[in-house]
Protein backbone atom coordinates (compact mmCIF):
# COMPACT_ATOMS: atom_id res chain seq x y z
CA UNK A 1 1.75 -9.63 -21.40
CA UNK A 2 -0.91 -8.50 -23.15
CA UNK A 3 -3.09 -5.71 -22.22
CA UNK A 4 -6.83 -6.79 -21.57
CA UNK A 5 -4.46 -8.79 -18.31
CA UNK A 6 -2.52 -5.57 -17.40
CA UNK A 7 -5.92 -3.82 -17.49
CA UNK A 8 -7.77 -6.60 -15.53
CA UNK A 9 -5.16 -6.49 -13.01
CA UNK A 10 -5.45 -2.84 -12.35
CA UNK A 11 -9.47 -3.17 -12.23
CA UNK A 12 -9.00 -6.41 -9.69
CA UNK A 13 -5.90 -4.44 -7.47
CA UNK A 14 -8.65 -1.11 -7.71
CA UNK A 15 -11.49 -2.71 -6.52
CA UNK A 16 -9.67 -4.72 -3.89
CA UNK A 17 -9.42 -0.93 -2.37
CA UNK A 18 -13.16 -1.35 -0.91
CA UNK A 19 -12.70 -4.80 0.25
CA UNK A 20 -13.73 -4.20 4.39
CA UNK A 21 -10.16 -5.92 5.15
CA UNK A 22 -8.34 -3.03 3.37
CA UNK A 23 -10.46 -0.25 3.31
CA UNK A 24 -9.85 0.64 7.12
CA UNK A 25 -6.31 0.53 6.03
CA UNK A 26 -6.60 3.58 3.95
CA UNK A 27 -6.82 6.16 6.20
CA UNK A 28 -4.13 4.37 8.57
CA UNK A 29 -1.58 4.63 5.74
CA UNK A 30 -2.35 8.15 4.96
CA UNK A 31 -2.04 9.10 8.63
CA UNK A 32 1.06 7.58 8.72
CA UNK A 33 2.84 9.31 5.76
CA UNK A 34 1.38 12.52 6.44
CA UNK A 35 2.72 12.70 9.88
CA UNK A 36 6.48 11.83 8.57
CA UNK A 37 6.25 14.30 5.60
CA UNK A 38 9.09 16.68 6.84
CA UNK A 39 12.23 13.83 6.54
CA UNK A 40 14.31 13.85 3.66
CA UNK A 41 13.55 11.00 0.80
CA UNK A 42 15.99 8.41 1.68
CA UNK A 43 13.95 8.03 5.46
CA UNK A 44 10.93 8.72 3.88
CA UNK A 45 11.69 5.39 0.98
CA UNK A 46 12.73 3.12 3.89
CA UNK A 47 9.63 4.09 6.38
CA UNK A 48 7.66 2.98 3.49
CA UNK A 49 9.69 -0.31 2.72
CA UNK A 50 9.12 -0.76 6.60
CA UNK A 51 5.74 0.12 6.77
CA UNK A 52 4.61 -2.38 3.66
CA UNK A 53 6.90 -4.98 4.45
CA UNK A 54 5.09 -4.79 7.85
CA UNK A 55 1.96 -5.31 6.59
CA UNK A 56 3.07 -8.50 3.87
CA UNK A 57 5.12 -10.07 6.20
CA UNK A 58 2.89 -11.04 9.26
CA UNK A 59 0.19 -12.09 6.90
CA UNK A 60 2.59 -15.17 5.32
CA UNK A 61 2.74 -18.40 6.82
């Protein structure tokens, strides 16, 4: 892997960030973590496996 394509993947997965199909998502995501902050990490690592894998898995067909 060279590293012009690592660092035109990071540019592409940055600027998907303002895309209007994620940007709304944003603010969700941070809502959501911020509310759970006071679990220990091992529920805190699988609401966030739950929560992305949420997200992915609807969207494939």
């Amino acid at each position: 892997m060279t590293l012009a394509f690592l660092w035109l993947a990071a540019s592409a997965g940055a600027l998907s960030l303002v895309t209007p199909c994620v940007f709304p998502m944003i603010p969700i995501t941070v809502s959501y973590f911020t509310t759970h902050n006071g679990v220990d990490r091992r529920t805190a690592l699988r609401n966030a496996v739950v929560f992305g894998l949420g997200i992915v898995l609807p969207s494939r067909r």
